[in-house]
N, C-alpha and C. Protein backbone atom coordinates (compact mmCIF):
# COMPACT_ATOMS: atom_id res chain seq x y z
N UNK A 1 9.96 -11.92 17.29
CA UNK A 1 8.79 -11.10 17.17
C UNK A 1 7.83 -11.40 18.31
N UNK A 2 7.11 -10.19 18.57
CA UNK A 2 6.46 -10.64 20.00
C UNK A 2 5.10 -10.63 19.39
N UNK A 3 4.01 -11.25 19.73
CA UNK A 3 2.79 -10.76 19.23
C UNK A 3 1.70 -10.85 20.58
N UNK A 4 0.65 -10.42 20.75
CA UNK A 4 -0.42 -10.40 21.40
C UNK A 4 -1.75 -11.37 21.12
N UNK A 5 -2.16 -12.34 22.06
CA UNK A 5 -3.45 -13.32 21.37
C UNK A 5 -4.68 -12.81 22.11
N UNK A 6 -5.44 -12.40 21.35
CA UNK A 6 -6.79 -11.92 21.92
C UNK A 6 -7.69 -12.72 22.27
N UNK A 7 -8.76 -12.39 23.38
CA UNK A 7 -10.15 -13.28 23.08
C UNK A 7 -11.01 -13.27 22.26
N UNK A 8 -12.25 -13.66 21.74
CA UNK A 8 -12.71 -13.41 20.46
C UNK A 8 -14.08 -12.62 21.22
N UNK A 9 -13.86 -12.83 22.86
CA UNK A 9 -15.24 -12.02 23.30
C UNK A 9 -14.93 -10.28 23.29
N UNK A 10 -13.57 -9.94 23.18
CA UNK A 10 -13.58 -9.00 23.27
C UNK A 10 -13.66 -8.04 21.77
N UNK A 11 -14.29 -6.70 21.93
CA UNK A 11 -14.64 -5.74 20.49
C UNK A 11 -14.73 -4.71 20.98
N UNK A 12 -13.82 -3.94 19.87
CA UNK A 12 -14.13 -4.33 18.50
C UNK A 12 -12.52 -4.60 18.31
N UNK A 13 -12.77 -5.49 17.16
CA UNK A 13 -11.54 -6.29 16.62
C UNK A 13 -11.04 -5.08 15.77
N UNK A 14 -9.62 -5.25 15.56
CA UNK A 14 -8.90 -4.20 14.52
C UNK A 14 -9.05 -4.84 13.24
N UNK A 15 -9.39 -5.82 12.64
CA UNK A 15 -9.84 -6.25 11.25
C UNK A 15 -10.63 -5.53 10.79
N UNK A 16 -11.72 -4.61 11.00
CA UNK A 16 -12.87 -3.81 10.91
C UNK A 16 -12.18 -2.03 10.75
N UNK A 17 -10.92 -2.42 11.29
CA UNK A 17 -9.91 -1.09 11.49
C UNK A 17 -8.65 -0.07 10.56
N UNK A 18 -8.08 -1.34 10.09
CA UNK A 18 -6.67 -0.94 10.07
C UNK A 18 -6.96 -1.48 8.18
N UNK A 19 -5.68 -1.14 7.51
CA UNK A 19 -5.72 -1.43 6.48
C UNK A 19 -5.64 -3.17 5.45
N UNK A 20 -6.11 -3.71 5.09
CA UNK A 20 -5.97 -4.88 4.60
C UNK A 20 -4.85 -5.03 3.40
N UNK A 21 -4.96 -3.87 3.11
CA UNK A 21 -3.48 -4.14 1.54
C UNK A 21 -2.22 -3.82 2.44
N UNK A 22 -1.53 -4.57 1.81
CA UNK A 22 0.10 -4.82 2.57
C UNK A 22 1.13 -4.54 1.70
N UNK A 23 1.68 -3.23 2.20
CA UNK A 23 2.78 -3.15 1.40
C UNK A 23 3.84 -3.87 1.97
N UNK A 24 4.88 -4.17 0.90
CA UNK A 24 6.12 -4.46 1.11
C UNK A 24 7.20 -3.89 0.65
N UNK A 25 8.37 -4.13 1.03
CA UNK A 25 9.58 -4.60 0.54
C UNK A 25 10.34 -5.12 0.99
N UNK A 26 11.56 -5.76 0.27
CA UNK A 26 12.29 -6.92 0.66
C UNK A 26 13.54 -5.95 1.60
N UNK A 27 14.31 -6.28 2.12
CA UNK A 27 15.20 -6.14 3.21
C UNK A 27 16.69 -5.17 2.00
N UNK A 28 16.90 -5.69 0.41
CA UNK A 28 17.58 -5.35 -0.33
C UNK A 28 16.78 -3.72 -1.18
N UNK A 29 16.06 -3.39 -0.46
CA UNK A 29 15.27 -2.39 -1.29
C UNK A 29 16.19 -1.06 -0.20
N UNK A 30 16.35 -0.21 -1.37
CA UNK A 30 16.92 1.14 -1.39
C UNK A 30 15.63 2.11 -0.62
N UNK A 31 16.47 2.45 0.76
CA UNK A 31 15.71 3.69 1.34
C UNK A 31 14.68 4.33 0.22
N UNK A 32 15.93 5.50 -0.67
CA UNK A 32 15.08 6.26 -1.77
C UNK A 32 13.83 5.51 -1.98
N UNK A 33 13.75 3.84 -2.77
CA UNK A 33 12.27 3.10 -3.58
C UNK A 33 11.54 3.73 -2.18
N UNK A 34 11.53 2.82 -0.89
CA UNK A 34 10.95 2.97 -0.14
C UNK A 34 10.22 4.03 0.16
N UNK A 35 11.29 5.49 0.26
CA UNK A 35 10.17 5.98 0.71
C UNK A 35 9.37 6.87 -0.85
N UNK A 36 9.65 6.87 -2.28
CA UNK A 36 8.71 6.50 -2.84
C UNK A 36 7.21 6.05 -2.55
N UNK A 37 7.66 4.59 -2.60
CA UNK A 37 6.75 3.82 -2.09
C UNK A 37 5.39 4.71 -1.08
N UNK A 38 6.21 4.74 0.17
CA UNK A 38 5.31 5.31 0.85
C UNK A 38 4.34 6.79 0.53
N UNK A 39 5.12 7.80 -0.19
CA UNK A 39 5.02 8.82 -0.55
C UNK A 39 3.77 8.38 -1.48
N UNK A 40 3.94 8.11 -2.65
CA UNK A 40 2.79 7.58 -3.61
C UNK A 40 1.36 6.49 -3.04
N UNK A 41 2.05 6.13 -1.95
CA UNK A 41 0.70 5.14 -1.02
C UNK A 41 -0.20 6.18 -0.10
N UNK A 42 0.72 7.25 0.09
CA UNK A 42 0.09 8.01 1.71
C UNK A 42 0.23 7.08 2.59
N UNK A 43 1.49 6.46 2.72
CA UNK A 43 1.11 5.57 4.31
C UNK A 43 2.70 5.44 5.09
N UNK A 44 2.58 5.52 6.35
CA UNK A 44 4.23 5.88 6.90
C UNK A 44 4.42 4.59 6.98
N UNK A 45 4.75 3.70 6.79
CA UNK A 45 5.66 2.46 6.89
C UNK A 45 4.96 1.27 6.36
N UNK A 46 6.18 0.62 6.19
CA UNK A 46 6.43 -0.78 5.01
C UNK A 46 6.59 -1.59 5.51
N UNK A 47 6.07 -2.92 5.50
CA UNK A 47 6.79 -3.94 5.99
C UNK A 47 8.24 -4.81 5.10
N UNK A 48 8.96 -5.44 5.61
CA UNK A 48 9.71 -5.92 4.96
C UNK A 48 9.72 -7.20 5.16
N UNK A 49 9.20 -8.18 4.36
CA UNK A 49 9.41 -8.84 3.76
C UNK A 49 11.06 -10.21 3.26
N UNK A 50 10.74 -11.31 3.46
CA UNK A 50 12.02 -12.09 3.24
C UNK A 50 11.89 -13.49 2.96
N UNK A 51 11.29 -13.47 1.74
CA UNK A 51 10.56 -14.88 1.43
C UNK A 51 9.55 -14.98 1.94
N UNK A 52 8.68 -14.25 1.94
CA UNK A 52 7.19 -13.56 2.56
C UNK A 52 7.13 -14.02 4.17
N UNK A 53 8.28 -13.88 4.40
CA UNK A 53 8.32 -14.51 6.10
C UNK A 53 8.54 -12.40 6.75
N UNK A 54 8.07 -12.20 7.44
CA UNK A 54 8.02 -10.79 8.37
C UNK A 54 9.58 -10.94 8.87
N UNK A 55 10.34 -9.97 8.23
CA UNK A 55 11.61 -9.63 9.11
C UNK A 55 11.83 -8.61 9.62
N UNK A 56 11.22 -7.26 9.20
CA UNK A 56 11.44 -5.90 9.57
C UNK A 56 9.87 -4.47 9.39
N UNK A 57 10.45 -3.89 9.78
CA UNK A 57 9.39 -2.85 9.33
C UNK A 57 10.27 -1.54 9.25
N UNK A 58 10.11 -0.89 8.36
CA UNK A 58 10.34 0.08 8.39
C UNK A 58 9.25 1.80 8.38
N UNK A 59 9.64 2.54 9.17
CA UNK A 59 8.80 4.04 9.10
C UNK A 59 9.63 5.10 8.93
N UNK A 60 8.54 6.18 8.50
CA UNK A 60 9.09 7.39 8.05
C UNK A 60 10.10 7.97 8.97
N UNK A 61 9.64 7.61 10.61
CA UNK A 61 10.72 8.05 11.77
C UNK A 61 12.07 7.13 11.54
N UNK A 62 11.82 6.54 11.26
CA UNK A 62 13.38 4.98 10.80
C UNK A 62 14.06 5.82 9.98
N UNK A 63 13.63 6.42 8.94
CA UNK A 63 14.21 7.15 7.90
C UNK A 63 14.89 8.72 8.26
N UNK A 64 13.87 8.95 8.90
CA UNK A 64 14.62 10.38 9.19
C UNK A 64 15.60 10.36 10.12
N UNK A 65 15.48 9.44 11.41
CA UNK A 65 16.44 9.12 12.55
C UNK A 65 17.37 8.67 11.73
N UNK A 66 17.74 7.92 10.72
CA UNK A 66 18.67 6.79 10.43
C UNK A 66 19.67 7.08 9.06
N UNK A 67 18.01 7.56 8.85
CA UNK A 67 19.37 8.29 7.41
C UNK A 67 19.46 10.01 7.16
N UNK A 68 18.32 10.42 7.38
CA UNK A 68 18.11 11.94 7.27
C UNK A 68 19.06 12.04 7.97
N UNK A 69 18.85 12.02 9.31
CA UNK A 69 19.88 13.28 10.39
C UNK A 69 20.94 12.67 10.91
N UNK A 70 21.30 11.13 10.40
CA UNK A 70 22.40 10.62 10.43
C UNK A 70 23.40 10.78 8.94
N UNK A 71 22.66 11.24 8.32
CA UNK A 71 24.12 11.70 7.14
C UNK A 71 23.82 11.35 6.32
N UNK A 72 23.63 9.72 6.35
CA UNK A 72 23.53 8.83 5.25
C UNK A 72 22.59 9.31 3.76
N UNK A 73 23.14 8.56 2.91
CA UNK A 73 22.31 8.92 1.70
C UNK A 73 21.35 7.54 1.18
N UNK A 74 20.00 7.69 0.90
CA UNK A 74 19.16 6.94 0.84
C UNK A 74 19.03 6.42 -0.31
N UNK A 75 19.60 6.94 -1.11
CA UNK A 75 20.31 6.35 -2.30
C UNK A 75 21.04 5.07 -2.24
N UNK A 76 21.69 4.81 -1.75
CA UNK A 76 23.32 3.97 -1.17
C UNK A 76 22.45 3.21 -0.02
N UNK A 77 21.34 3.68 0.88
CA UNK A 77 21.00 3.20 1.94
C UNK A 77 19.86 1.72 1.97
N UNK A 78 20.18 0.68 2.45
CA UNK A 78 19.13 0.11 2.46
C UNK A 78 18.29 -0.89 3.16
N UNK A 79 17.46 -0.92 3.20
CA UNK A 79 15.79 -0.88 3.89
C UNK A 79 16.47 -1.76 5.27
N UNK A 80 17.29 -3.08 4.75
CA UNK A 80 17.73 -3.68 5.92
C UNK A 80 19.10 -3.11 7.08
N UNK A 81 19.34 -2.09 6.38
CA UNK A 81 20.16 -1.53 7.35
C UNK A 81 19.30 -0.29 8.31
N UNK A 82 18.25 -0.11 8.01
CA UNK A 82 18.16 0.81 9.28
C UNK A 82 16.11 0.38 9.68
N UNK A 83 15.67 -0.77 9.24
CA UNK A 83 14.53 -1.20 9.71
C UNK A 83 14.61 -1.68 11.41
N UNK A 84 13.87 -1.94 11.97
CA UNK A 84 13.03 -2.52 13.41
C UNK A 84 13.18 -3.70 13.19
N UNK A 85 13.83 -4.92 13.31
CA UNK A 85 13.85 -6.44 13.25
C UNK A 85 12.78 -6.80 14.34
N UNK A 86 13.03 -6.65 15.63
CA UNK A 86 12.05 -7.17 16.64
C UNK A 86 10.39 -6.42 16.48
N UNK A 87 9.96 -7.17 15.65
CA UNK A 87 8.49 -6.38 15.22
C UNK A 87 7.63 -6.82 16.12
N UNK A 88 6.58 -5.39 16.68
CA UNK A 88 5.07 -5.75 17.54
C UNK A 88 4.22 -5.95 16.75
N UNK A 89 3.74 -7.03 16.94
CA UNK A 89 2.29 -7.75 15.74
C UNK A 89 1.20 -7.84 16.73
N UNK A 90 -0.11 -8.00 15.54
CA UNK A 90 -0.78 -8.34 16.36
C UNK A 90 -1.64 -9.54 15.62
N UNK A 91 -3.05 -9.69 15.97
CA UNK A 91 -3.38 -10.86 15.33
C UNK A 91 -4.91 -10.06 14.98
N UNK A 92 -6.02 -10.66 13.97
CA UNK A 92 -7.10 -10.03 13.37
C UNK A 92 -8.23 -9.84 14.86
N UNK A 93 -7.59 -10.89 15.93
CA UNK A 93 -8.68 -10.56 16.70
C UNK A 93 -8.21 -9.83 18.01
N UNK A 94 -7.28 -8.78 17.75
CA UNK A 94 -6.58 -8.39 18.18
C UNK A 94 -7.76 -6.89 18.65
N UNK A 95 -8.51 -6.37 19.96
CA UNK A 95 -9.00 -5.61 20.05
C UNK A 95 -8.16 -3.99 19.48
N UNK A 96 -8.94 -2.54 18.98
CA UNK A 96 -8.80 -1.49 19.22
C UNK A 96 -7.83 -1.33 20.78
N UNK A 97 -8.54 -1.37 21.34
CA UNK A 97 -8.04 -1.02 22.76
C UNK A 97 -6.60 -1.90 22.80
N UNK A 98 -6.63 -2.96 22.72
CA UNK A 98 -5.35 -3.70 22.67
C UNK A 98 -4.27 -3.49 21.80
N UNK A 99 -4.68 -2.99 20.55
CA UNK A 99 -3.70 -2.49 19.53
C UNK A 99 -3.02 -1.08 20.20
N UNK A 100 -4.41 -0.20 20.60
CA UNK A 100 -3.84 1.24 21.21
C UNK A 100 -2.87 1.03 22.29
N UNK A 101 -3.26 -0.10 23.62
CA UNK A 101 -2.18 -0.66 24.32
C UNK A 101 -0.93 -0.94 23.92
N UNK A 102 -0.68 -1.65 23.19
CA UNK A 102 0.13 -2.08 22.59
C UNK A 102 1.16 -1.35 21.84
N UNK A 103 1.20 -0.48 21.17
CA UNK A 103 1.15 1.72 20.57
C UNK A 103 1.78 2.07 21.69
N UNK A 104 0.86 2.26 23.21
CA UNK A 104 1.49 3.21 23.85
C UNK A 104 2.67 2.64 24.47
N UNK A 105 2.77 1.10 25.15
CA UNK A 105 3.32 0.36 25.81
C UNK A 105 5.19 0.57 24.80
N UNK A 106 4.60 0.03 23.90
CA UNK A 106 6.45 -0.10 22.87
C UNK A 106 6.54 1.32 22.19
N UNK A 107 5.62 2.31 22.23
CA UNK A 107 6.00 3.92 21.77
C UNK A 107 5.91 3.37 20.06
N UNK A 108 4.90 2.95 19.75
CA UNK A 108 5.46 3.00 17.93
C UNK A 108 3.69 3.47 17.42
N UNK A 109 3.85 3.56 16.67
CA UNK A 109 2.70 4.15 15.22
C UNK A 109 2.26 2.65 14.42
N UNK A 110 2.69 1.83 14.41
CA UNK A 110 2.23 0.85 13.63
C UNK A 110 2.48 -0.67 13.82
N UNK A 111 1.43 -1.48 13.40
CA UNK A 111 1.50 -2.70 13.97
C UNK A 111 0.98 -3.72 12.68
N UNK A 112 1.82 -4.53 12.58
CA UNK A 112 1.45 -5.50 10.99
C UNK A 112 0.42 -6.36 11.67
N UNK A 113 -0.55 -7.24 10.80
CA UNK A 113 -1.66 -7.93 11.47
C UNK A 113 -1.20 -9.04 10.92
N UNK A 114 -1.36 -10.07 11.58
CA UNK A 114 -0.55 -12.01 11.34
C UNK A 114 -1.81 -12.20 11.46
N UNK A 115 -1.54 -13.17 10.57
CA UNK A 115 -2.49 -14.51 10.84
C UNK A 115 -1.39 -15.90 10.34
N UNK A 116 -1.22 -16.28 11.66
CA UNK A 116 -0.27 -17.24 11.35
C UNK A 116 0.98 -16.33 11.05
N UNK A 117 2.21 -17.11 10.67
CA UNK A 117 3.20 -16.27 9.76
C UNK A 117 2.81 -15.61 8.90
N UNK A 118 1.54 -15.04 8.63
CA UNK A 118 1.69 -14.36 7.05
C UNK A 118 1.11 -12.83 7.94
N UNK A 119 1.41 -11.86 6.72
CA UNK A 119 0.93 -10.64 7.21
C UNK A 119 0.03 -10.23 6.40
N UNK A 120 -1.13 -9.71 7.16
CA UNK A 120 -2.35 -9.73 6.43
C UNK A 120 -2.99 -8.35 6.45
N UNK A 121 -2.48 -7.70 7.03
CA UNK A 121 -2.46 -6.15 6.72
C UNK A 121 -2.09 -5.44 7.94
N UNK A 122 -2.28 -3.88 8.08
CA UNK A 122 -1.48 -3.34 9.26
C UNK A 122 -2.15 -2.07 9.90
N UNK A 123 -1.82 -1.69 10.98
CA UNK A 123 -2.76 -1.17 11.54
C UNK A 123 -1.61 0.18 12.16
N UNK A 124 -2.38 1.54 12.42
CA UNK A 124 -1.67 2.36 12.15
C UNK A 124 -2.69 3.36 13.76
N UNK A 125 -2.00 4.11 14.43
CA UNK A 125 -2.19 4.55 15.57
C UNK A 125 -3.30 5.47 14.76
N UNK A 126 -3.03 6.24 13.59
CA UNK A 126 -4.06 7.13 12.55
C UNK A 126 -4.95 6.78 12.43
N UNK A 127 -5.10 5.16 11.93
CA UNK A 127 -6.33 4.44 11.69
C UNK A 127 -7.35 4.37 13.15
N UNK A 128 -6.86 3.64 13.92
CA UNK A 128 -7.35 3.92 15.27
C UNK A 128 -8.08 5.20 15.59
N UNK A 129 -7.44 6.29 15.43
CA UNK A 129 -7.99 7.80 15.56
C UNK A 129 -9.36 7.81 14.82
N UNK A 130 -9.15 7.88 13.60
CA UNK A 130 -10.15 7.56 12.56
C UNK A 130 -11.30 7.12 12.95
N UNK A 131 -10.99 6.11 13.32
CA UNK A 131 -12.26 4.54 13.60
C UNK A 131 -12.67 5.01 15.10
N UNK A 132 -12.71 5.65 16.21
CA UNK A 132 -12.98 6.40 17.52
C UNK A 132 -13.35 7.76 16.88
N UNK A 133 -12.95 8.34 16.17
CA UNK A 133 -13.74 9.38 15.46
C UNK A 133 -14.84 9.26 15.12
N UNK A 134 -15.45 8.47 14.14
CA UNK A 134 -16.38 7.83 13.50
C UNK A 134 -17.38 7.57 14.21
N UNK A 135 -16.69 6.35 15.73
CA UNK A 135 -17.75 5.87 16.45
C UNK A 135 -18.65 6.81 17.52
N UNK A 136 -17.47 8.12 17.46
CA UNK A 136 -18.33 8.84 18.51
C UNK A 136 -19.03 9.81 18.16
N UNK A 137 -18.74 10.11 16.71
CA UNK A 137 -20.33 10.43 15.76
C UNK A 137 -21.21 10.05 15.79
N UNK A 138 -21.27 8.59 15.43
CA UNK A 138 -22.21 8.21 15.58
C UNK A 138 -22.93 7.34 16.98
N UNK A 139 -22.26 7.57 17.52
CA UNK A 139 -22.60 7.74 19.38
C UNK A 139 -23.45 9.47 19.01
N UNK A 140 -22.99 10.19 19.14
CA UNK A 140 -23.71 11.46 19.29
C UNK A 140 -24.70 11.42 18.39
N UNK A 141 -24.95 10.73 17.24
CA UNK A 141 -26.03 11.07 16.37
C UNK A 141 -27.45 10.24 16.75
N UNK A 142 -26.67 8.84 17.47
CA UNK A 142 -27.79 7.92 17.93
C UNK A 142 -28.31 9.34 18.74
N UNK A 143 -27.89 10.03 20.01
CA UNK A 143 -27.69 10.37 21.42
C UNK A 143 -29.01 11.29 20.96
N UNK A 144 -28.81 12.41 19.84
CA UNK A 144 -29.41 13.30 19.61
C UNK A 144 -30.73 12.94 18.77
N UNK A 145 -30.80 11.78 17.86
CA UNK A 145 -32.22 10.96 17.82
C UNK A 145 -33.16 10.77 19.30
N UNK A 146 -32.52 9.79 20.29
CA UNK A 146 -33.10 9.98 20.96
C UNK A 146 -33.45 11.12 21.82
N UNK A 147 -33.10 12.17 22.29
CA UNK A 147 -33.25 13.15 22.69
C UNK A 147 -34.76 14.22 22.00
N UNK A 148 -34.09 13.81 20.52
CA UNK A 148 -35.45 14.95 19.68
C UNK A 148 -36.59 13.56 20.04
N UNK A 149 -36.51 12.43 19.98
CA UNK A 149 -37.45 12.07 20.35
C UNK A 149 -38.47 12.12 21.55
N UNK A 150 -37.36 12.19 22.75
CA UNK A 150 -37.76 12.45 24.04
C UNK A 150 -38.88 13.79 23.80
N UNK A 151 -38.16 15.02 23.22
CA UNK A 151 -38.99 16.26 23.21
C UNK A 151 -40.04 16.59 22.43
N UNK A 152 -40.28 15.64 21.34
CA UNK A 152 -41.37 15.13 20.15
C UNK A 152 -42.57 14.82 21.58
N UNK A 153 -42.17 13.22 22.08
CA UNK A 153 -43.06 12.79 22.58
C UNK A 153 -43.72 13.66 24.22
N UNK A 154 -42.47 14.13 25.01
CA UNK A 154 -43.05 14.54 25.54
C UNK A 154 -42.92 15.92 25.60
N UNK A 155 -44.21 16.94 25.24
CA UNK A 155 -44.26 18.19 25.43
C UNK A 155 -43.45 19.11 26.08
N UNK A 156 -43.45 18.91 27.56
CA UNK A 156 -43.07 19.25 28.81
C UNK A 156 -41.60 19.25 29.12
N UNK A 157 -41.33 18.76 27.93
CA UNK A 157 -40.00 18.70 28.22
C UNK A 157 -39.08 19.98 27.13
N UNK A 158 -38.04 20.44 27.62
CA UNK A 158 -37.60 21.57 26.40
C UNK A 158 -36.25 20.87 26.68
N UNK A 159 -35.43 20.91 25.05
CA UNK A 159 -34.31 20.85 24.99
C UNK A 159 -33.44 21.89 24.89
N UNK A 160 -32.20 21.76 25.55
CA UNK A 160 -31.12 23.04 24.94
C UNK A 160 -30.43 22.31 24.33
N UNK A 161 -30.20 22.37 23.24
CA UNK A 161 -29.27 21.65 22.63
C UNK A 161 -27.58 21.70 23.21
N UNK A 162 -26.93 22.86 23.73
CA UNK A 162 -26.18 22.71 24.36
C UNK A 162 -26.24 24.23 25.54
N UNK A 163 -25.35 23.56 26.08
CA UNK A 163 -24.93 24.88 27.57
C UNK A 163 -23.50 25.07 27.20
N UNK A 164 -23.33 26.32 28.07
CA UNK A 164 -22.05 26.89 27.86
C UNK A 164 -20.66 26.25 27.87
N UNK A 165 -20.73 24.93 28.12
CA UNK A 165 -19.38 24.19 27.94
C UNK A 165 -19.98 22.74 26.84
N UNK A 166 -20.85 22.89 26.10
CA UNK A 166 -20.68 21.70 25.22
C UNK A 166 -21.94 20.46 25.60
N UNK A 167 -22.76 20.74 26.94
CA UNK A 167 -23.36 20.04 27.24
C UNK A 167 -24.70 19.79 27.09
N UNK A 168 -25.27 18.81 26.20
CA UNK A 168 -26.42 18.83 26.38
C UNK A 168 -27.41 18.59 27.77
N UNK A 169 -28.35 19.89 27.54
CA UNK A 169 -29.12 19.79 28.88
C UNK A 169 -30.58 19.76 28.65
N UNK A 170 -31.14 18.93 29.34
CA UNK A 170 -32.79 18.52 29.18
C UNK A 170 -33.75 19.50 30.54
N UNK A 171 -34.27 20.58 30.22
CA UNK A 171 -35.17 21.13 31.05
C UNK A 171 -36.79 20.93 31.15
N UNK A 172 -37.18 20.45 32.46
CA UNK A 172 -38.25 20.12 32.34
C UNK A 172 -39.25 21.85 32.76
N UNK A 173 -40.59 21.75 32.02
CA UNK A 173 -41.06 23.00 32.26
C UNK A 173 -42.32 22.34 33.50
């Protein structure tokens, strides 16, 4: 397993990010439970589990590549025959930006969070989206406080709230 060690100067950490409950299953668990599992969680992939030591992960793409459009029946199929053994981890102080690195670099959707050998929850390219969603709301909501303030305090000044491509523009009279 490869993992990534962060600095602690860098933020924002994915602990603040990604999910803290950890699903599992063990390596002997039937495709079908699995993707159950996932189906009833809303969440594309599982970790697997092996004496609570990290051996695999499995995702919804594992499933469809492996057993969907390879034949197999998911019934009969299981978790340790068609999971990811060489898992990308990361650690709690593991930056956003470094997790997203990390995503684009190995091409995957999801990343379990270690602390130490244990897995302490997991972080999902979705979640990321989410959490940069959020922040640039409220980036724009600070943006537009200050702005009505600017035009509160000073008279002379008129706002457009936006121009023809999205931009806020400040006209002085």
């Amino acid at each position: 397993m490869r993992r990534i060690e962060m600095r602690e100067s860098d933020r924002p950490h994915i602990r603040s990010t990604g999910s803290a409950s950890v699903v599992s299953v063990n390596p002997e668990t039937l495709v079908s439970a699995a993707c159950v599992m996932m189906r009833d969680r809303h969440i594309g992939s599982l970790v697997v589990l092996d004496a609570d030591r990290l051996v695999g992960l499995v995702t919804e793409r594992d499933i469809i590549a492996k057993v969907v459009a390879a034949g197999k029946s998911p019934t009969t199929t299981k978790v340790s025959q068609i999971m990811t053994r060489n898992v990308i981890t990361c650690t709690p102080q593991t930056t956003t930006q470094q997790a997203k690195d990390l995503m684009a670099e190995h091409r995957i959707r999801h990343l379990p969070v270690m602390d130490g050998r244990r897995v302490v929850g997991m972080i999902s390219s979705r979640d990321i989206l989410v959490k940069q969603l959020r922040d640039t709301r409220e980036i724009i909501r600070q943006q537009m406080n200050i702005l009505q303030d600017l035009e509160r305090d000073h008279p002379g000044i008129t706002m457009l709230k936006k121009d023809e491509r999205g931009r806020v523009v400040i006209q002085c009279n």
